[in-house]
C-alpha atoms as a PDB file:
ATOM      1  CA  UNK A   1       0.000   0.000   0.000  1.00  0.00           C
ATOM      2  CA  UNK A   2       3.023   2.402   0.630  1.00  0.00           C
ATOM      3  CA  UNK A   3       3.900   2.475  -3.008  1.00  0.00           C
ATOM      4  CA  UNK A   4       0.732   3.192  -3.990  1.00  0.00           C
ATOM      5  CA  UNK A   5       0.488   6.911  -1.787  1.00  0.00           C
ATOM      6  CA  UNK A   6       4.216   7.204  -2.876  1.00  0.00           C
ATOM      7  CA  UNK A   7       3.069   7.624  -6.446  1.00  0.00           C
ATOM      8  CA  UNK A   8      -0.256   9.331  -5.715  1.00  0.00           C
ATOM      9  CA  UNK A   9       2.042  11.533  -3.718  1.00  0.00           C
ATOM     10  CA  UNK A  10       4.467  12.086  -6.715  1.00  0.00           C
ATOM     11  CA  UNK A  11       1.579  12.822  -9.618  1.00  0.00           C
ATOM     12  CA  UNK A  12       0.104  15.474  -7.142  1.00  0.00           C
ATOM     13  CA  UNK A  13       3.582  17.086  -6.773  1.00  0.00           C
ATOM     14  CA  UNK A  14       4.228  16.484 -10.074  1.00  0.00           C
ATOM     15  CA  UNK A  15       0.945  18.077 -10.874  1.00  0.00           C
ATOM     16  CA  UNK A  16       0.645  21.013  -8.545  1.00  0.00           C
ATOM     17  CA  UNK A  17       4.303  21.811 -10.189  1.00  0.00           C
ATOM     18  CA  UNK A  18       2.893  21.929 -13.784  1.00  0.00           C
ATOM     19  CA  UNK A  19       0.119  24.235 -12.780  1.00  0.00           C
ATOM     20  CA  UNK A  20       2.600  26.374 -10.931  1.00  0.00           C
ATOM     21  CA  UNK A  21       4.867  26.799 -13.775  1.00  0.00           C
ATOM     22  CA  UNK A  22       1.895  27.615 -16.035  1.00  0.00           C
ATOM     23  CA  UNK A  23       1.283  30.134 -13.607  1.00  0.00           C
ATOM     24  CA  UNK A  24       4.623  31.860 -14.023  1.00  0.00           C
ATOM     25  CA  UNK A  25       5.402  31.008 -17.485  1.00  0.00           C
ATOM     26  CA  UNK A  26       2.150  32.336 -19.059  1.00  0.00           C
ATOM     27  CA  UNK A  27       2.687  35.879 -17.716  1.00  0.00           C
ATOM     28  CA  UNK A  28       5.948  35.895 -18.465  1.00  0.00           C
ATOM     29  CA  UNK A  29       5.097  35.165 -22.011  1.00  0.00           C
ATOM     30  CA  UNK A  30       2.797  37.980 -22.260  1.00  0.00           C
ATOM     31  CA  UNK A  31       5.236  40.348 -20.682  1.00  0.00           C
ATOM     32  CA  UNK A  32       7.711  39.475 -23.401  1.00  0.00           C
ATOM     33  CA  UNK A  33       5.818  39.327 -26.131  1.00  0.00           C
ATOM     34  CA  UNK A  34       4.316  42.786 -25.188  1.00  0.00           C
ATOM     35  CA  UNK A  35       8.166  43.929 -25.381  1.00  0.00           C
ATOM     36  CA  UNK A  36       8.423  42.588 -28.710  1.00  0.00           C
ATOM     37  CA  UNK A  37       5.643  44.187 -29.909  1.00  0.00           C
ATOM     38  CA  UNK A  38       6.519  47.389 -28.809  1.00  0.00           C
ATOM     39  CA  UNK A  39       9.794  47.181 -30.417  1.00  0.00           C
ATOM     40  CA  UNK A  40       8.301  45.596 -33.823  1.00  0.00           C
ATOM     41  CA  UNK A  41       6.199  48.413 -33.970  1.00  0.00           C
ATOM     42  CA  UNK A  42       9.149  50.670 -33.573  1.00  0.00           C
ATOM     43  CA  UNK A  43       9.452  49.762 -37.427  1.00  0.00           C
ATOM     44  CA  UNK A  44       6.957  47.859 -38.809  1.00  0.00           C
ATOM     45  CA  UNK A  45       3.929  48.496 -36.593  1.00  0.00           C
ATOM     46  CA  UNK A  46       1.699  50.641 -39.239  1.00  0.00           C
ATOM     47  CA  UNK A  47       2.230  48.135 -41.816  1.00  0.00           C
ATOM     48  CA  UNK A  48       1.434  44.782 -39.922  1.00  0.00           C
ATOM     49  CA  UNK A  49      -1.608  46.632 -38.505  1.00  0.00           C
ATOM     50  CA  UNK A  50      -2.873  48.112 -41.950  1.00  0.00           C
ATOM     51  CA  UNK A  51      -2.749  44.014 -43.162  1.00  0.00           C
ATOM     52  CA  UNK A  52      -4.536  42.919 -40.200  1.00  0.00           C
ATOM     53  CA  UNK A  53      -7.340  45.830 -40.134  1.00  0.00           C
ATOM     54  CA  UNK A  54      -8.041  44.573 -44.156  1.00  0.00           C
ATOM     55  CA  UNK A  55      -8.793  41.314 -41.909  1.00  0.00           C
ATOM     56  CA  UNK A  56     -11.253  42.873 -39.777  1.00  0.00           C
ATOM     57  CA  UNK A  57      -8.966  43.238 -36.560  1.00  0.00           C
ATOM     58  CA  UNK A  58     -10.607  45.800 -34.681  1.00  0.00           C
ATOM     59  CA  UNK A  59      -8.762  49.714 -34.847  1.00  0.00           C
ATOM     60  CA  UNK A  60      -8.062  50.304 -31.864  1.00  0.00           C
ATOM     61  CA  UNK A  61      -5.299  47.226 -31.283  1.00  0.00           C
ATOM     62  CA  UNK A  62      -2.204  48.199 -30.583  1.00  0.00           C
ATOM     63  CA  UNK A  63       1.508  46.221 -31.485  1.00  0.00           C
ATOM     64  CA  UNK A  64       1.882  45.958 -27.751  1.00  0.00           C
ATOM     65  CA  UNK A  65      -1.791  44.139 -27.430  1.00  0.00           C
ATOM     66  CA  UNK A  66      -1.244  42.074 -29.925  1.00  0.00           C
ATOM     67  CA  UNK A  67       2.094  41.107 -28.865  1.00  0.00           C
ATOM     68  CA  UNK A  68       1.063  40.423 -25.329  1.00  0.00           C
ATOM     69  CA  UNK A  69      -1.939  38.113 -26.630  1.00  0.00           C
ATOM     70  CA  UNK A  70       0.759  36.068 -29.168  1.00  0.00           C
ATOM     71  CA  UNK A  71       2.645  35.383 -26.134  1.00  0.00           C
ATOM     72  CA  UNK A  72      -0.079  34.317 -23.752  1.00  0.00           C
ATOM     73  CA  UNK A  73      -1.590  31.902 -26.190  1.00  0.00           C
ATOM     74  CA  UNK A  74       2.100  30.516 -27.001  1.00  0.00           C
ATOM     75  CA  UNK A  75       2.839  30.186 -23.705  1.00  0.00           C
ATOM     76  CA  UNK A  76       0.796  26.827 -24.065  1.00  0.00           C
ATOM     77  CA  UNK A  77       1.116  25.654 -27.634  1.00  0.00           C
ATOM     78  CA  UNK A  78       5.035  24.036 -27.508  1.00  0.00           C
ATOM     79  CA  UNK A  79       6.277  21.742 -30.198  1.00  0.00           C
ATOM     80  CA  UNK A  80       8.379  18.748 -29.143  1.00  0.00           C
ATOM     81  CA  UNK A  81      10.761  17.526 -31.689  1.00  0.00           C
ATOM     82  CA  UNK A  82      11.841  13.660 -31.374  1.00  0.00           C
ATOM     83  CA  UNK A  83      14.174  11.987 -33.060  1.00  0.00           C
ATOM     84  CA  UNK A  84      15.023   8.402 -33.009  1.00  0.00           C
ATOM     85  CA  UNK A  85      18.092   7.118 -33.871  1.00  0.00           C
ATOM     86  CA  UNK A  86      18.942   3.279 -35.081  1.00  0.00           C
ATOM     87  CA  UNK A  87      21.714   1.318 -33.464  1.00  0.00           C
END
């Protein structure tokens, strides 16, 4: 029976760690991809917004916004690359 709470014990830590790192990494994300917003728009801002307005993205987004929402949502969409090797 003692193996049993040993791994319930270990999927809950394992678990509550996840969620906690979700917690700082998905801020974070938005924080930096506000930055890089900001600075994209420093030279290409009018021109990425002009091609998304023709798309029907509301006027009154800014780089910044949009920058800070990119990195929010990618925050939890990660690729994982595997490769296997033959020996």
């Amino acid at each position: 029976m003692s193996d049993f709470w040993n791994g319930l014990a270990k999927t809950i830590g394992a678990a509550v760690l996840f969620s906690a790192a979700l917690l700082i990494i998905a801020p974070l994300n938005a924080l930096l991809g506000a930055f890089a917003g900001w600075t994209v728009s420093l030279f290409w801002g009018d021109e990425i917004l002009n091609t998304l307005r023709a798309f029907g993205v509301p006027r009154d987004l800014t780089m910044w916004q949009l920058g800070g929402a990119l990195g929010f949502v990618s925050a939890f969409l990660r690729t994982r690359t595997t490769v296997k090797t033959e020996t």
